[in-house]
C-alpha atoms as a PDB file:
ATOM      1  CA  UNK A   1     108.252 140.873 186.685  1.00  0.00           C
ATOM      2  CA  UNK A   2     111.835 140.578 185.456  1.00  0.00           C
ATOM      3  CA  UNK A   3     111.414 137.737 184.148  1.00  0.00           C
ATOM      4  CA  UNK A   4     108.266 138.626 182.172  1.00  0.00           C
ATOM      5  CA  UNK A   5     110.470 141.078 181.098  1.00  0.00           C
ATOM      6  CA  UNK A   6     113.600 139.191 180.026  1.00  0.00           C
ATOM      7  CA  UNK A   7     111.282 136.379 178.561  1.00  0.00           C
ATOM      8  CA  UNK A   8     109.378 139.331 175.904  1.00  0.00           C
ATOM      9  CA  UNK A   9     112.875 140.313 175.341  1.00  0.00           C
ATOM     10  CA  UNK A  10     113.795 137.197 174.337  1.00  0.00           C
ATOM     11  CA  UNK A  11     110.740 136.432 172.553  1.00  0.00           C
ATOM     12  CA  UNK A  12     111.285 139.233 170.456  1.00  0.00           C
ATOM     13  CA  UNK A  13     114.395 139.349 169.874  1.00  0.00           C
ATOM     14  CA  UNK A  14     113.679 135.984 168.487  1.00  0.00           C
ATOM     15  CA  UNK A  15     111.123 136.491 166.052  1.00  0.00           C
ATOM     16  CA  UNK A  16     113.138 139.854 165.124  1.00  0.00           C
ATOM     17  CA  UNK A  17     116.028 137.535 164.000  1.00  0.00           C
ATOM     18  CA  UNK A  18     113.685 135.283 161.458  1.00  0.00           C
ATOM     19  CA  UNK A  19     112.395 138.336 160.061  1.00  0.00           C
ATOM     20  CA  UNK A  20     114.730 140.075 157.048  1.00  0.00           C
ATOM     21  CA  UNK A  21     114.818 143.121 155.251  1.00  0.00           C
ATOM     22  CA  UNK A  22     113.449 144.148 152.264  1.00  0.00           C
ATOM     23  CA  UNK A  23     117.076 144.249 150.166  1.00  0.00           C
ATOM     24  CA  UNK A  24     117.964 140.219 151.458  1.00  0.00           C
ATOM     25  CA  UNK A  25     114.995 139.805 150.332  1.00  0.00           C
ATOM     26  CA  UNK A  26     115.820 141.200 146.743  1.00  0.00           C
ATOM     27  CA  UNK A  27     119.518 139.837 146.765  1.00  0.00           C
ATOM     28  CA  UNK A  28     118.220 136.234 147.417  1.00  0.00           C
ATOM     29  CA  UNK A  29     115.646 136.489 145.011  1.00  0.00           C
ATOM     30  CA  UNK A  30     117.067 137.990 141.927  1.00  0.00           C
ATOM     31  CA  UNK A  31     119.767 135.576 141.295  1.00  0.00           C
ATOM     32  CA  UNK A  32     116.809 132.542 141.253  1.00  0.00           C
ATOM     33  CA  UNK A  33     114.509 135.362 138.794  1.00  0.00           C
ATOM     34  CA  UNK A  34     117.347 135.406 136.306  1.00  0.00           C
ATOM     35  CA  UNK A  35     117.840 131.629 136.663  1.00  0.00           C
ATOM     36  CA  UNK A  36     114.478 131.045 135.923  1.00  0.00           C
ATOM     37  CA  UNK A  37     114.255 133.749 133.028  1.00  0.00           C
ATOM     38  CA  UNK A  38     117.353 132.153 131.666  1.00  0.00           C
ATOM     39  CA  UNK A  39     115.732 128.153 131.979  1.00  0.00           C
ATOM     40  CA  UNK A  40     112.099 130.318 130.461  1.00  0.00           C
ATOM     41  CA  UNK A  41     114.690 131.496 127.678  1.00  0.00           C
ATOM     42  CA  UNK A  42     115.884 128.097 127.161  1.00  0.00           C
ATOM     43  CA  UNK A  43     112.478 126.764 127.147  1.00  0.00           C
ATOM     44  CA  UNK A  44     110.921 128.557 124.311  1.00  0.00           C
ATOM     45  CA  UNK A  45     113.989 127.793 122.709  1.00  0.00           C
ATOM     46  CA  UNK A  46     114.112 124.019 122.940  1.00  0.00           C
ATOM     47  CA  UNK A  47     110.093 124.382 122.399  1.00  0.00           C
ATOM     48  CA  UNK A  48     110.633 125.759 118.909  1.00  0.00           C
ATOM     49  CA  UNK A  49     113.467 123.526 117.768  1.00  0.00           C
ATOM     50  CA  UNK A  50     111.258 120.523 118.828  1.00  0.00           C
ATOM     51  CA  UNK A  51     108.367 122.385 116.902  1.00  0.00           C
ATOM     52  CA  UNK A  52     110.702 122.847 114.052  1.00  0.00           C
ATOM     53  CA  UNK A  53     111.788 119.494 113.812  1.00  0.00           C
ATOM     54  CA  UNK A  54     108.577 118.098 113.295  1.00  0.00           C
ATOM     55  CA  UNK A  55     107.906 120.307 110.452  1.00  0.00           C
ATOM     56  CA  UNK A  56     111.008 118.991 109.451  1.00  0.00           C
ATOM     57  CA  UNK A  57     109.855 115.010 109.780  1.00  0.00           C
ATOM     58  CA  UNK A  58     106.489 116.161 108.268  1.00  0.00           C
ATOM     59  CA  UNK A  59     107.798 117.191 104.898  1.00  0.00           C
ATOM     60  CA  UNK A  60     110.695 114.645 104.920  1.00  0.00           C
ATOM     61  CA  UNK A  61     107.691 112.459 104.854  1.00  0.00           C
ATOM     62  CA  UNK A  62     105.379 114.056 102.427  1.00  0.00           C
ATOM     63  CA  UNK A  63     108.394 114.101  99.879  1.00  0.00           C
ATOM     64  CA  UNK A  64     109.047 110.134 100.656  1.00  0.00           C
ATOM     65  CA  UNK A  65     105.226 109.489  99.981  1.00  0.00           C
ATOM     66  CA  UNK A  66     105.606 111.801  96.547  1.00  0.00           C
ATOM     67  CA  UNK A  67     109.120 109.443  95.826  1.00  0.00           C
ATOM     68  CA  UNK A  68     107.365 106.424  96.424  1.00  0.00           C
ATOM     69  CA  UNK A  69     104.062 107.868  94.027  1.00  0.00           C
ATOM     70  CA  UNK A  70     106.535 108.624  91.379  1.00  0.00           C
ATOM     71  CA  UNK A  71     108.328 105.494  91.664  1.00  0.00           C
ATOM     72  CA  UNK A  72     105.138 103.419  91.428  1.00  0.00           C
ATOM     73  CA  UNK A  73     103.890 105.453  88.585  1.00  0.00           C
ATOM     74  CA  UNK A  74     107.859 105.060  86.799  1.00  0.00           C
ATOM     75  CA  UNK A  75     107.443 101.008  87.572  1.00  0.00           C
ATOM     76  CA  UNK A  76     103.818 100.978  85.834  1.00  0.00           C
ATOM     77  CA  UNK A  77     105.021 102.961  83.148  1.00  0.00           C
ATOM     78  CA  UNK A  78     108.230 100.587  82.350  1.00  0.00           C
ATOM     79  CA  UNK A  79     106.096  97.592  82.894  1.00  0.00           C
ATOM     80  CA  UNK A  80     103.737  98.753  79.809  1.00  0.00           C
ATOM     81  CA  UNK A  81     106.506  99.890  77.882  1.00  0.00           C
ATOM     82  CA  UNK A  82     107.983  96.068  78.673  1.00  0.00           C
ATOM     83  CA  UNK A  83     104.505  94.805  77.409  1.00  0.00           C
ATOM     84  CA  UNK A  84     104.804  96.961  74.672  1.00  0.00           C
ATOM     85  CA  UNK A  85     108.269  95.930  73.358  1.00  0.00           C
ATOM     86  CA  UNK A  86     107.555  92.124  73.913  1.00  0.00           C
ATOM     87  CA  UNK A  87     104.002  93.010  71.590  1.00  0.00           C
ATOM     88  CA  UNK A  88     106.538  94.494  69.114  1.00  0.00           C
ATOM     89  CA  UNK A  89     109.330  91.707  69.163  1.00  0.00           C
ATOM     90  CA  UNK A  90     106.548  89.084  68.676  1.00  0.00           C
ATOM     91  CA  UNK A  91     105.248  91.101  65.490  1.00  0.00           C
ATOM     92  CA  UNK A  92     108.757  91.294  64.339  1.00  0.00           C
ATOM     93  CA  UNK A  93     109.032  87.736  64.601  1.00  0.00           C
ATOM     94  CA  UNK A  94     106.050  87.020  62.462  1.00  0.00           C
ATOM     95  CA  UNK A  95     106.750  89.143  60.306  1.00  0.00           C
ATOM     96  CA  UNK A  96     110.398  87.742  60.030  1.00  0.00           C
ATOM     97  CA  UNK A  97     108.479  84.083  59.316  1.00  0.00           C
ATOM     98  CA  UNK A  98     106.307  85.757  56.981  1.00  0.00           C
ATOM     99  CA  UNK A  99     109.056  87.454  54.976  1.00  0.00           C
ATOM    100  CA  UNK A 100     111.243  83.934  54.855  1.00  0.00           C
ATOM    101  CA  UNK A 101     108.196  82.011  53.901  1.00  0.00           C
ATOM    102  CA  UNK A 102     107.614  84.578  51.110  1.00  0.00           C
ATOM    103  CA  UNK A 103     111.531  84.055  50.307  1.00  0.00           C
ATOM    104  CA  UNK A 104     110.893  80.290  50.484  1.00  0.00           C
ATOM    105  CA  UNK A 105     108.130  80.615  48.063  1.00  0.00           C
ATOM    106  CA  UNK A 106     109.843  82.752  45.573  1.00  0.00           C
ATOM    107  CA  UNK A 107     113.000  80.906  45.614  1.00  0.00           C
ATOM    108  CA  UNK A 108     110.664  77.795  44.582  1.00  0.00           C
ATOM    109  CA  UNK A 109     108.259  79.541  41.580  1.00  0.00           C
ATOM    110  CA  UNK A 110     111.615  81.076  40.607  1.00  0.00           C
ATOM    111  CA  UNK A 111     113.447  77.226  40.105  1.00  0.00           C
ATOM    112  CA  UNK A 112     110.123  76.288  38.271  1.00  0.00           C
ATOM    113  CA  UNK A 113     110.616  79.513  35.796  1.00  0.00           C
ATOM    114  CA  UNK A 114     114.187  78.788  35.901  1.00  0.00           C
ATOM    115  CA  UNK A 115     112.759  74.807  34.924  1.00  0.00           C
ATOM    116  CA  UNK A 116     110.164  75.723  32.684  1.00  0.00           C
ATOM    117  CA  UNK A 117     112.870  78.216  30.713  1.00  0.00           C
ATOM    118  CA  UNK A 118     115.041  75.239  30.325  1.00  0.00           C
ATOM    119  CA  UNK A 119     112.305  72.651  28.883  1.00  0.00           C
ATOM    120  CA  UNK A 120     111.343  76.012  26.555  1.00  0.00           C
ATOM    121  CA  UNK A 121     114.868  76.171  25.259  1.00  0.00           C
ATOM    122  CA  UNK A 122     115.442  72.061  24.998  1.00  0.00           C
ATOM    123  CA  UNK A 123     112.519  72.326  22.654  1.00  0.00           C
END
């Protein structure tokens, strides 16, 4: 019987020494809650930056696709204004032709005047 005895002591006096009280309990456990409120914290932190960021990258790359619109639309625009300016040297070069033919011309009826008005006079 003593032994029954002895051995339910020491059976309980064994599960009595796993078991802990209610404040352990709460000093063990609060340091790990305000680690984990502090990594939550950092979380939703590092969640909005990243959120933020690709906003960021999402308008950084709407206003390359307007850059790239605008210069497309510049290019086209100097191209025809190139077109334009070669249309208008070419004119001005036929015209040029034109205007020294006409000078050709009038430099030759004005030697026959000047001709005739010396056979007139020699008469």
């Amino acid at each position: 019987m003593k032994k029954v005895i002895f051995l339910a002591i020491g059976v309980l006096l064994l599960f009595s020494y796993g078991c802990c009280s209610r404040e352990y309990a709460r000093e063990q456990v609060v340091p790990v809650q305000e680690r984990m409120t502090k990594y939550e914290t950092q979380t939703t932190t590092m969640t909005s930056d990243i959120a933020q960021a690709r906003k960021d990258a999402a308008d950084a790359k709407a206003m390359a696709a307007d850059a790239q619109k605008n210069s497309r639309q510049a290019m086209e625009m100097a191209q025809s204004a190139s077109t334009a300016a070669q249309g208008a040297a070419d004119r001005a070069e036929a015209a040029a032709k034109r205007a020294e033919a006409a000078a050709d011309r009038a430099e030759a009826a004005a030697a026959k005047a000047a001709k005739a008005f010396e056979l007139r006079q020699k008469k």
